[in-house]
C-alpha atoms as a PDB file:
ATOM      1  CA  UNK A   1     -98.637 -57.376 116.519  1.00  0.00           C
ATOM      2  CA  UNK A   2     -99.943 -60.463 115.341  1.00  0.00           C
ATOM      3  CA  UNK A   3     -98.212 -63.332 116.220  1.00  0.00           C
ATOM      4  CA  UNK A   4     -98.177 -66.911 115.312  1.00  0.00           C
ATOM      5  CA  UNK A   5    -100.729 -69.067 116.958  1.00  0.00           C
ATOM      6  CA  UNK A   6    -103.036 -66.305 117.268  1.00  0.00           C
ATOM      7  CA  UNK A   7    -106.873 -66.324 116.612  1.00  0.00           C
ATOM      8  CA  UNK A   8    -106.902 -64.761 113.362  1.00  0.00           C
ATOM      9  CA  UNK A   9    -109.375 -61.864 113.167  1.00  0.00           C
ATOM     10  CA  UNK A  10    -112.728 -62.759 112.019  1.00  0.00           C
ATOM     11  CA  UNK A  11    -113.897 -60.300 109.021  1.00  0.00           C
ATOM     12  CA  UNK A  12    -116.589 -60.544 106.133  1.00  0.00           C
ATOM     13  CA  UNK A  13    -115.850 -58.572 102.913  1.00  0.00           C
ATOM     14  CA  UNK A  14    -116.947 -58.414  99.414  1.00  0.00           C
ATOM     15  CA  UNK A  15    -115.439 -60.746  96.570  1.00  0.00           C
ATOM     16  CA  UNK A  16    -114.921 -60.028  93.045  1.00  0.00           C
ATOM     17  CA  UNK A  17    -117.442 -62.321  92.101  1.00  0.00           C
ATOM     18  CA  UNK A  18    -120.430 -60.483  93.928  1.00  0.00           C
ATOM     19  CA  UNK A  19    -120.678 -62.642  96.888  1.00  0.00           C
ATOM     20  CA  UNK A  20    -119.505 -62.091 100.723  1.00  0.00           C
ATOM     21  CA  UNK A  21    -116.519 -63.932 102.031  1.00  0.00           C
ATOM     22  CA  UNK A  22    -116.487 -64.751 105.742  1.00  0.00           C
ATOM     23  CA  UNK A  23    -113.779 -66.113 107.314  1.00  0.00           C
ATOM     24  CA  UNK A  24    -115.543 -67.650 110.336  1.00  0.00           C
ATOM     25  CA  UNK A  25    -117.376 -69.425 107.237  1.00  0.00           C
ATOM     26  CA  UNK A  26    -113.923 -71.452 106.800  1.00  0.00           C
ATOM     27  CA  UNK A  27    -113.277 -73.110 109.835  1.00  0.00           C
ATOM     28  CA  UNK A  28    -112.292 -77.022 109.192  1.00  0.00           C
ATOM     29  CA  UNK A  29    -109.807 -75.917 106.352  1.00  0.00           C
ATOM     30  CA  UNK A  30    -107.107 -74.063 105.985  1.00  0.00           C
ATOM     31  CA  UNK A  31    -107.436 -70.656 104.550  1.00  0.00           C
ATOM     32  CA  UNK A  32    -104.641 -68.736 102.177  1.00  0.00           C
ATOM     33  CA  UNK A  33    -105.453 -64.938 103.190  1.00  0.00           C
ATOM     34  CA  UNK A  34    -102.537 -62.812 100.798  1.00  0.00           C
ATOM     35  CA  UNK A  35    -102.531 -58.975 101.087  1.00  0.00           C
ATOM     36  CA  UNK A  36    -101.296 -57.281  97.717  1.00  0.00           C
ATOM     37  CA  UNK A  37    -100.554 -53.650  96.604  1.00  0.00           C
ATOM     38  CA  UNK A  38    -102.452 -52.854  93.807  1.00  0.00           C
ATOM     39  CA  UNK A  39    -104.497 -55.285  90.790  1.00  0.00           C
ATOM     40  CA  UNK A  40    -102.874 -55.331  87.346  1.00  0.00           C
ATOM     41  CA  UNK A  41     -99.056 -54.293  88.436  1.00  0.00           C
ATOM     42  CA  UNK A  42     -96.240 -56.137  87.693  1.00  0.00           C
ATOM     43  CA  UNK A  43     -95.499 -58.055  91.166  1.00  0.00           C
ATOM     44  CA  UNK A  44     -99.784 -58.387  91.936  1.00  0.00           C
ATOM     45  CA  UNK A  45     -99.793 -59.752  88.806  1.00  0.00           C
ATOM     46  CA  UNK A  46     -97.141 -62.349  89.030  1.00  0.00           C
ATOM     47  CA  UNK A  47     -98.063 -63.193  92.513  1.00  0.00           C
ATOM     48  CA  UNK A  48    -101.776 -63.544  91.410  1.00  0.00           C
ATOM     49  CA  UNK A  49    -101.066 -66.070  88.470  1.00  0.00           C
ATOM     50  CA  UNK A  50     -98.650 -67.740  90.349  1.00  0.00           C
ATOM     51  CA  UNK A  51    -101.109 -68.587  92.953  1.00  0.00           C
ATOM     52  CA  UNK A  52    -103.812 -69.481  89.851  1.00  0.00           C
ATOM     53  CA  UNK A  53    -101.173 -71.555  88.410  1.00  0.00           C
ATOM     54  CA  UNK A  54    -100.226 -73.804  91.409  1.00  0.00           C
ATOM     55  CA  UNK A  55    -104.095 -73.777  92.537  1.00  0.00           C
ATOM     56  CA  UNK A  56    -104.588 -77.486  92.150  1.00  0.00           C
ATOM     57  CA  UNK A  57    -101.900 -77.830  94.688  1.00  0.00           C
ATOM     58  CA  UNK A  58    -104.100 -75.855  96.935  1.00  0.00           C
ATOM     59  CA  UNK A  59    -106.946 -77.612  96.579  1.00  0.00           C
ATOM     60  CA  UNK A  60    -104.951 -81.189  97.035  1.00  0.00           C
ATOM     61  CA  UNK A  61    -103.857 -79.799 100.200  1.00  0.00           C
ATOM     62  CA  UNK A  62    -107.615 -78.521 101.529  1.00  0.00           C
ATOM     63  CA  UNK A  63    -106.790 -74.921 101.540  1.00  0.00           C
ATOM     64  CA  UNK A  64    -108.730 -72.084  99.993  1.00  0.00           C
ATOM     65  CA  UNK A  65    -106.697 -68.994  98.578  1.00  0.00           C
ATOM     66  CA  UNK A  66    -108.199 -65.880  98.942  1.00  0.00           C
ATOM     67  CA  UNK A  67    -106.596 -62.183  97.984  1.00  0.00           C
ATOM     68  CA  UNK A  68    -107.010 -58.790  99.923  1.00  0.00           C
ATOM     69  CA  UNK A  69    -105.749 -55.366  98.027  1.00  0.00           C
ATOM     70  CA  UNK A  70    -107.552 -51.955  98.481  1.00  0.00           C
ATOM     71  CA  UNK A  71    -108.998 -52.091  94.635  1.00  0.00           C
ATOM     72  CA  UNK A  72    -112.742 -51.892  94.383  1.00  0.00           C
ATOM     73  CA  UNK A  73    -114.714 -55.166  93.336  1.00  0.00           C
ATOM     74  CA  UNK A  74    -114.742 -53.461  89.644  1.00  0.00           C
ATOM     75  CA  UNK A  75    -111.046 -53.407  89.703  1.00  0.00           C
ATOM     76  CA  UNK A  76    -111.174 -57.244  91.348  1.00  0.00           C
ATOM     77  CA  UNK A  77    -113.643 -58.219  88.400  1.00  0.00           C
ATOM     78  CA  UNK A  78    -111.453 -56.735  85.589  1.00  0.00           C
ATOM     79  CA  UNK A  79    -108.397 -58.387  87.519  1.00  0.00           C
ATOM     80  CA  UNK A  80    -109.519 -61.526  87.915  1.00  0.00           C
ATOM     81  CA  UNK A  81    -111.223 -62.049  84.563  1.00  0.00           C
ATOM     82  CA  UNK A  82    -107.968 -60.809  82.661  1.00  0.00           C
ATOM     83  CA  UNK A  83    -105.978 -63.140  84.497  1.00  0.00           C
ATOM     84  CA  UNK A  84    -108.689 -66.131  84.782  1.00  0.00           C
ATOM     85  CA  UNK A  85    -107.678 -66.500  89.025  1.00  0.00           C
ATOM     86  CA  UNK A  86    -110.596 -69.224  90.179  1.00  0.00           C
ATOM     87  CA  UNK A  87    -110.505 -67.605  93.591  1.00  0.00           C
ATOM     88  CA  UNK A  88    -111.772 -64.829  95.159  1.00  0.00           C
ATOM     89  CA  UNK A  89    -110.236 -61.746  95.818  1.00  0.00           C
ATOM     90  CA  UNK A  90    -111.587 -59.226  98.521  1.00  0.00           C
ATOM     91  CA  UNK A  91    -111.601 -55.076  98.512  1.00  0.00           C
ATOM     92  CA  UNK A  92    -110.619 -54.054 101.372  1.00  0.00           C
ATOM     93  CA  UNK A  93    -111.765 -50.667 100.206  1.00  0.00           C
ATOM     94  CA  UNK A  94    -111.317 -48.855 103.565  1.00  0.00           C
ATOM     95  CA  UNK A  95    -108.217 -50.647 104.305  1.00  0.00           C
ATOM     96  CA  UNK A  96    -109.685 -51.836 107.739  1.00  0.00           C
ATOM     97  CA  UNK A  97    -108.544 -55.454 107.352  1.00  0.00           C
ATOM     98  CA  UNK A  98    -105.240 -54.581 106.593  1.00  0.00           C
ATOM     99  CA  UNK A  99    -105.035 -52.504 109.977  1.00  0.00           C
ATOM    100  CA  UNK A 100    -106.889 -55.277 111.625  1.00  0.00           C
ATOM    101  CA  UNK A 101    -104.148 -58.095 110.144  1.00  0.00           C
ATOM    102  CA  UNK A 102    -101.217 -55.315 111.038  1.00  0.00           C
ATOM    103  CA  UNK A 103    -100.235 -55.322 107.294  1.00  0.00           C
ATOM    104  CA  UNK A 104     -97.466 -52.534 107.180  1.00  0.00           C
ATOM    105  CA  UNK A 105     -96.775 -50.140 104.654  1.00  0.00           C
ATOM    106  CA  UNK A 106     -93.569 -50.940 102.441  1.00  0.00           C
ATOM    107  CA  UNK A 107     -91.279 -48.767 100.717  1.00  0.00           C
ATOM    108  CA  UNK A 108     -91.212 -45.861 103.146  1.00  0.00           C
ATOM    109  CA  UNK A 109     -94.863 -45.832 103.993  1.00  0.00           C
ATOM    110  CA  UNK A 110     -95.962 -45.377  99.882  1.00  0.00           C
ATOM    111  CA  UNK A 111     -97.338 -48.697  99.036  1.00  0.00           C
ATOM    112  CA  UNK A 112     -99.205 -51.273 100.756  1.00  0.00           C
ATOM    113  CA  UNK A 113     -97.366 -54.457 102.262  1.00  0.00           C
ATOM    114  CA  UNK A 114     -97.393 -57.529 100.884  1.00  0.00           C
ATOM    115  CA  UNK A 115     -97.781 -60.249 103.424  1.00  0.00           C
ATOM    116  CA  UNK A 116     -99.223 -63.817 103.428  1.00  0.00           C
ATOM    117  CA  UNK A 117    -101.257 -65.486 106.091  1.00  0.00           C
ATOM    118  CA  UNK A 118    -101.667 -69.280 106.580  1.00  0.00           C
ATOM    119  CA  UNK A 119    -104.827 -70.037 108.837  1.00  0.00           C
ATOM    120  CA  UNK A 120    -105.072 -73.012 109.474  1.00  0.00           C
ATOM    121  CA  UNK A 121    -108.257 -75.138 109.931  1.00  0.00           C
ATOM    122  CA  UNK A 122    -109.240 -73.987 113.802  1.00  0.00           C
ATOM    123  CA  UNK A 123    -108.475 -70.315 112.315  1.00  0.00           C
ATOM    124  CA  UNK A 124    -105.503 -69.462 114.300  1.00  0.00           C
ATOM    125  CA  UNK A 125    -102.126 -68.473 112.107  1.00  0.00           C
ATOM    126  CA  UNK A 126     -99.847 -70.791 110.873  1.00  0.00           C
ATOM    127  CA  UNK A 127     -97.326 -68.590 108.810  1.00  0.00           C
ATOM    128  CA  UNK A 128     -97.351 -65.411 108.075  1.00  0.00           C
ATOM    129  CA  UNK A 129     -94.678 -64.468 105.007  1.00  0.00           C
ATOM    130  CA  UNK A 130     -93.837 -60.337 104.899  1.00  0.00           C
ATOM    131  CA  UNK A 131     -92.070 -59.774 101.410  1.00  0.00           C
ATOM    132  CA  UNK A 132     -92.946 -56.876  98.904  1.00  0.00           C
ATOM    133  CA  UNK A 133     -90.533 -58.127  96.662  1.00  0.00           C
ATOM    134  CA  UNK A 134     -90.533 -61.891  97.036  1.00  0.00           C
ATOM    135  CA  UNK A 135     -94.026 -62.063  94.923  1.00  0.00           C
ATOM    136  CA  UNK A 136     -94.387 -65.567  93.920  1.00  0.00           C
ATOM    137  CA  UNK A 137     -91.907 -66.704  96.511  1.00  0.00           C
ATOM    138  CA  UNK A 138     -95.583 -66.194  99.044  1.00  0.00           C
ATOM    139  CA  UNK A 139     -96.851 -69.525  96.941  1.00  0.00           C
ATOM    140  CA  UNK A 140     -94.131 -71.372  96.772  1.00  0.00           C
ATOM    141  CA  UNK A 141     -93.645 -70.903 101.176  1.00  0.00           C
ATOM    142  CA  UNK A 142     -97.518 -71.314 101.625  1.00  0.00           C
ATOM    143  CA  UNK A 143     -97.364 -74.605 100.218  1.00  0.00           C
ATOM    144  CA  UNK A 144     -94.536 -75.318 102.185  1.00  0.00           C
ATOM    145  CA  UNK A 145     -96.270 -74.902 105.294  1.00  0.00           C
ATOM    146  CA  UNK A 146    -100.082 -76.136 104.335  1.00  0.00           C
ATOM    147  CA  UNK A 147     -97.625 -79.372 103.751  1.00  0.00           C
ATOM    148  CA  UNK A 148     -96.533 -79.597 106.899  1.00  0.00           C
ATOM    149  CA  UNK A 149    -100.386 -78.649 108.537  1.00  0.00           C
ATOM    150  CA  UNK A 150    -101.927 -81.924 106.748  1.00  0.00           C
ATOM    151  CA  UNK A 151     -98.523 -84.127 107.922  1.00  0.00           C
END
């Protein structure tokens, strides 16, 4: 189990913008890594704008947000353009950096986690927030803690 303070698990991925994300490609800033169900539903969606509508506060603090979900990068394009989020978000279509992060299952093993990483800026973990329910409380506690990081 990944624990706080640990290295956090390097990993490259595809974005919904067509590029690669690497995370080793971060190092000197904080990084936001959230891990969502499923694009377009109810909670993803609130969580999503939520994060795109506090993102200046993310930026003030150094941090770059980045979300994981299953979802092809079609279903990331259509996602993010519908709901205008100015970061990327990653398919994780073989779900092997959700094993790799230890992301559980929720709701008896029928829909992916939701879970929030803070990495900080040497790339170990800072926070990590486990809530399937809690949607936009992830921003609101992220900030929390990339507050304390730049104190």
């Amino acid at each position: 189990m990944l624990q706080l303070g640990d290295l956090a698990p390097d990993f490259t991925l595809p974005t919904d913008k067509g590029e690669t994300f690497h995370l080793a490609g971060q190092l000197g800033k904080p990084v936001v890594l959230y891990f969502y169900p499923k694009d377009d539903t109810p909670g993803c969606t609130a969580e999503a704008c939520a994060f795109r509508d506090q993102y200046a506060d993310f930026l003030d603090l150094g941090a770059v947000v980045v979300g994981v979900s299953s979802d092809s990068e079609a279903s990331h394009q259509k996602f993010s353009q519908k709901h205008r989020l100015p970061f990327p978000l990653l398919a994780d279509t073989s779900g092997q950096l959700r094993k790799q992060y230890e992301v559980p299952r929720a709701l008896l093993g029928l829909l992916p986690g939701r879970v929030t990483f803070v990495i900080d800026a040497a790339g170990k973990i800072a926070y990590i927030f486990n809530s399937l329910s809690g949607a936009t409380d992830h921003v609101r506690k992220t900030k929390e803690v990339l507050r304390e990081l730049a104190a």
